[in-house]
Protein backbone atom coordinates (compact mmCIF):
# COMPACT_ATOMS: atom_id res chain seq x y z
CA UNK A 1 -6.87 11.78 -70.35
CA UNK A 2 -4.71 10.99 -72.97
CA UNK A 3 -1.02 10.35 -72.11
CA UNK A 4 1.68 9.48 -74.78
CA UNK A 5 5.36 8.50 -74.02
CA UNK A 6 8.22 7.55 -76.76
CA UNK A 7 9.55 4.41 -76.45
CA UNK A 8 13.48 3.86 -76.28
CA UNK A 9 16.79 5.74 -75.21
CA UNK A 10 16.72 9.70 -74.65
CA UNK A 11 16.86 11.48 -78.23
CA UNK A 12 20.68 12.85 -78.89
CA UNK A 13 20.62 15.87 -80.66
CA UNK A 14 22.53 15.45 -83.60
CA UNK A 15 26.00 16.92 -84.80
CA UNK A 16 25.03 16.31 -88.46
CA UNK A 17 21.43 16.14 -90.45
CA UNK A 18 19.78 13.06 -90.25
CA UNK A 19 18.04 11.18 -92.66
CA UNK A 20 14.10 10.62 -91.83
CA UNK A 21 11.78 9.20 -93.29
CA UNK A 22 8.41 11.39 -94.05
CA UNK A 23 6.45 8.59 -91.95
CA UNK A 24 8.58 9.00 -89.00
CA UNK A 25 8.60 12.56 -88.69
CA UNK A 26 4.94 12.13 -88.71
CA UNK A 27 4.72 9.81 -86.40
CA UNK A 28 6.62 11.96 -84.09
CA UNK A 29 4.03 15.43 -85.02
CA UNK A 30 1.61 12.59 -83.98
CA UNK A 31 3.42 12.11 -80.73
CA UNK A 32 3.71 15.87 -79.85
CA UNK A 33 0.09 16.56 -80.12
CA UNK A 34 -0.78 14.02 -78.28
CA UNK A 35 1.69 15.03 -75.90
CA UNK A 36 -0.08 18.46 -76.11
CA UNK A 37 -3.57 17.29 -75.48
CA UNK A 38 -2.69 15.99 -72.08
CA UNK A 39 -2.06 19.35 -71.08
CA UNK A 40 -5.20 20.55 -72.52
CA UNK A 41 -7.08 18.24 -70.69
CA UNK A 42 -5.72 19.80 -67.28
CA UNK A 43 -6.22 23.51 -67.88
CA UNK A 44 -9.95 22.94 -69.43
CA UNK A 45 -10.37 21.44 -65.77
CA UNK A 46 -9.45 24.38 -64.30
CA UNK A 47 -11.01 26.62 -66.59
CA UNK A 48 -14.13 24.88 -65.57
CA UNK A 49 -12.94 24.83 -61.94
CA UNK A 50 -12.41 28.48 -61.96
CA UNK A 51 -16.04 29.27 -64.26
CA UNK A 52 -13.81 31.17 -66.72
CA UNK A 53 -16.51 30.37 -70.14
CA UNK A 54 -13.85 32.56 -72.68
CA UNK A 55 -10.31 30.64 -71.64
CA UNK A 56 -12.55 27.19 -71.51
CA UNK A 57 -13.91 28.33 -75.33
CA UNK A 58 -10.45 28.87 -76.31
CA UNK A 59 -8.99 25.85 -75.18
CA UNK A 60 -11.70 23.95 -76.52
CA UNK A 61 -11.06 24.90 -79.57
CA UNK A 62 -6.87 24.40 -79.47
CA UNK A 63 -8.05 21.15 -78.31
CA UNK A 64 -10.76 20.41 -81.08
CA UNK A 65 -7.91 22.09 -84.12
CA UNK A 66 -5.54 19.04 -82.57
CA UNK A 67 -8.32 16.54 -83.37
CA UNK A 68 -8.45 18.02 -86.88
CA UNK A 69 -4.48 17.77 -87.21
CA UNK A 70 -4.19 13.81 -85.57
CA UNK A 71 -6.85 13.04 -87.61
CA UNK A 72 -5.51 14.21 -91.05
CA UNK A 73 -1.21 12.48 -89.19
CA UNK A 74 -3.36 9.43 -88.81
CA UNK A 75 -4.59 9.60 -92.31
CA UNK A 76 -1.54 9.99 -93.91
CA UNK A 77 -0.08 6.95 -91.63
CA UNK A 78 -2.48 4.91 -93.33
CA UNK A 79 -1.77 5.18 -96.92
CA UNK A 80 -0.97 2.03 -98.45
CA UNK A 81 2.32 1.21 -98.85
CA UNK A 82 2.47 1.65 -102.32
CA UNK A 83 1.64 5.37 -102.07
CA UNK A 84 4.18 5.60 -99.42
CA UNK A 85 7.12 4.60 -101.27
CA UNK A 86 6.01 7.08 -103.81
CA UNK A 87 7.66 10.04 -101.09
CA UNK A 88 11.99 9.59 -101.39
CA UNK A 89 13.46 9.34 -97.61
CA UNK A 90 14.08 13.48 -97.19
CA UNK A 91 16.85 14.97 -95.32
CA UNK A 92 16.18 16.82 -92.72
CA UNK A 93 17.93 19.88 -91.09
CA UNK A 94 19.60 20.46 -94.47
């Protein structure tokens, strides 16, 4: 089972935009999927549990479309660093 936690204080919600970089608000998509496939996990148990084969198809494949999206998070993490200075700091909640 996957399990993901952030590090650090409790996130403040903030009064004015904030400034992000494109690599950290992937970083925390990254974290919320993984997040999400923790939860997966447990109700394709019960699905199996409960020998329900159309709920355990479905989550299977929520489960399997998260693989796709970490996959292509986790490629984008990766770029060198020269390609990643290429992307301007964005602000976000504008």
């Amino acid at each position: 089972m996957i399990h993901a936690e952030r590090e650090g204080p409790p996130r403040k919600t903030p009064s004015s935009p904030a400034v992000r970089t494109r690599d950290g608000e992937l970083t925390d998509f990254l974290l919320d999927v993984l997040e999400s496939a923790e939860s997966y996990d447990a109700h394709i148990r019960q699905a199996t549990r409960d020998e329900d084969p159309e709920l355990l198809a479905f989550l299977r494949e929520l489960r399997r479309q998260d693989v796709v999206r970490t996959t292509g998070v986790v490629r984008l993490l990766r770029r060198p660093v020269g390609e990643r200075q290429r992307y301007p700091e964005e602000e976000i909640g504008a």
